[in-house]
N, C-alpha and C. Protein backbone atom coordinates (compact mmCIF):
# COMPACT_ATOMS: atom_id res chain seq x y z
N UNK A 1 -0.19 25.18 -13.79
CA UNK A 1 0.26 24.05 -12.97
C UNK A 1 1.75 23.79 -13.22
N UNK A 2 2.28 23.76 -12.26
CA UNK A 2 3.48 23.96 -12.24
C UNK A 2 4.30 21.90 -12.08
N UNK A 3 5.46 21.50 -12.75
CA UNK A 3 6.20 20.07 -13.03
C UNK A 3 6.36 20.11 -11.46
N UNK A 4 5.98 20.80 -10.46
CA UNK A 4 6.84 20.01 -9.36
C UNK A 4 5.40 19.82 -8.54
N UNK A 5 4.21 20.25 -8.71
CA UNK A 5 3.00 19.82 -8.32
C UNK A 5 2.25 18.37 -8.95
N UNK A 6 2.49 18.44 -10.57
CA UNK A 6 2.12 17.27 -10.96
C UNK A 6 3.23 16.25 -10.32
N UNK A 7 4.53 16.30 -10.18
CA UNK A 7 5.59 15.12 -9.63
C UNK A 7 4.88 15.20 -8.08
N UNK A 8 4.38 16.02 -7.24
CA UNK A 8 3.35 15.69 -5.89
C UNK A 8 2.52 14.52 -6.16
N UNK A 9 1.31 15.22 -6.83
CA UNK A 9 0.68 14.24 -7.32
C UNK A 9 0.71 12.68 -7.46
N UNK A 10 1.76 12.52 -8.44
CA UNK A 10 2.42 11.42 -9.25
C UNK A 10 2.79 10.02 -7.95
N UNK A 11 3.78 11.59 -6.52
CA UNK A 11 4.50 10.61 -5.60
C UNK A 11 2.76 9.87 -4.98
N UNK A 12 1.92 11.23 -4.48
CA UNK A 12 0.92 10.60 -3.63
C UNK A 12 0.57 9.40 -4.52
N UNK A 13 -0.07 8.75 -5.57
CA UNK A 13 -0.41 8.11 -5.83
C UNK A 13 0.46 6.44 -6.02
N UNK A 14 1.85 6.98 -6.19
CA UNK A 14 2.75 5.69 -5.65
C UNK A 14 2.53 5.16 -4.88
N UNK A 15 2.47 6.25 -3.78
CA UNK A 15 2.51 6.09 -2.11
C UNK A 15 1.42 5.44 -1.87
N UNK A 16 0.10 5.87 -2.58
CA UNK A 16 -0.77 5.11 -2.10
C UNK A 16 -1.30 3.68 -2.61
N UNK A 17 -0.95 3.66 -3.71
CA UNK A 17 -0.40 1.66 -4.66
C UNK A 17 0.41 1.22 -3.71
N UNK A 18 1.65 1.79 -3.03
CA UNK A 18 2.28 1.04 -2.15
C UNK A 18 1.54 0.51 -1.22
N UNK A 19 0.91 1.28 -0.30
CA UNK A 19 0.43 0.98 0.98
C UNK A 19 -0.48 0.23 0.65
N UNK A 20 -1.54 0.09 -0.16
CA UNK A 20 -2.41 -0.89 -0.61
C UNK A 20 -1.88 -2.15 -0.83
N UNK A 21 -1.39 -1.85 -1.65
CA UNK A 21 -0.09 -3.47 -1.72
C UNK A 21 0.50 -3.99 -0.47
N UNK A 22 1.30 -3.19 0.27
CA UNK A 22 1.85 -3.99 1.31
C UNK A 22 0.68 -3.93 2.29
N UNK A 23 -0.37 -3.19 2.35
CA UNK A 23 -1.66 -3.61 3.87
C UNK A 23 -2.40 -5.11 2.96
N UNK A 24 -2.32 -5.26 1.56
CA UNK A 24 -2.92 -6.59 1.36
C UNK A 24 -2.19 -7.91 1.82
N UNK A 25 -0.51 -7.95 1.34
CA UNK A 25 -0.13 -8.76 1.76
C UNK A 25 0.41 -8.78 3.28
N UNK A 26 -0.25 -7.92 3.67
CA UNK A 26 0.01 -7.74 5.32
C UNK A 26 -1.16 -8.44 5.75
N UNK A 27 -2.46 -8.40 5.61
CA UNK A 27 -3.47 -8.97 6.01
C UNK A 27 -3.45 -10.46 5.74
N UNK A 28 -3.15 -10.43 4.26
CA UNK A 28 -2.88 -11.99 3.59
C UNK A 28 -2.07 -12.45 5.05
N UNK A 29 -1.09 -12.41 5.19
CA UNK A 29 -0.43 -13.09 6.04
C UNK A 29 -0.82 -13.20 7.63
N UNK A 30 -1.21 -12.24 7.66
CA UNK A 30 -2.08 -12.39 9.40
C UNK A 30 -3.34 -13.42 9.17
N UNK A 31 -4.16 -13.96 7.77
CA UNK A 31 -4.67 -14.36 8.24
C UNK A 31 -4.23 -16.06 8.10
N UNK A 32 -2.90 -15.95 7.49
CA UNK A 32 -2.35 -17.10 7.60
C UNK A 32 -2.41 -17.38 9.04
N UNK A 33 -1.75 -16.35 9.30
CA UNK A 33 -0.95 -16.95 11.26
C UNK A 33 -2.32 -17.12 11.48
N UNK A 34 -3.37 -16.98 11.60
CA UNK A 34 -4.55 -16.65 12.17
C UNK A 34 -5.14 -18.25 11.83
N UNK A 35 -4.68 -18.86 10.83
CA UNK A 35 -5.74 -19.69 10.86
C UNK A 35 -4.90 -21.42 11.38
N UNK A 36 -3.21 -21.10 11.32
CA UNK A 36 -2.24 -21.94 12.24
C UNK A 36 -2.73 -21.52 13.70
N UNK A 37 -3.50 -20.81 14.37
CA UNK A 37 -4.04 -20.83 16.03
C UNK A 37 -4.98 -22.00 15.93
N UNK A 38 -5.84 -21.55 14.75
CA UNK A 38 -7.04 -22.50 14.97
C UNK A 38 -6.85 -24.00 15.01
């Protein structure tokens, strides 16, 4: 296994803590707006 497959690795899993993080506080906040309609 080659240092530039484990640094693959390493990025996908950033990448995917990121997107988790920002789709939570992305939802968090829609359901703010969501509940200023009601």
């Amino acid at each position: 296994m080659s240092r530039y497959e484990v640094d693959e690795s390493r990025m996908l899993d950033f990448a995917q803590e990121l997107f988790s993080s920002f789709a939570q506080s992305y939802f968090r906040s829609m359901e703010m707006s969501s509940f200023q309609y009601e």
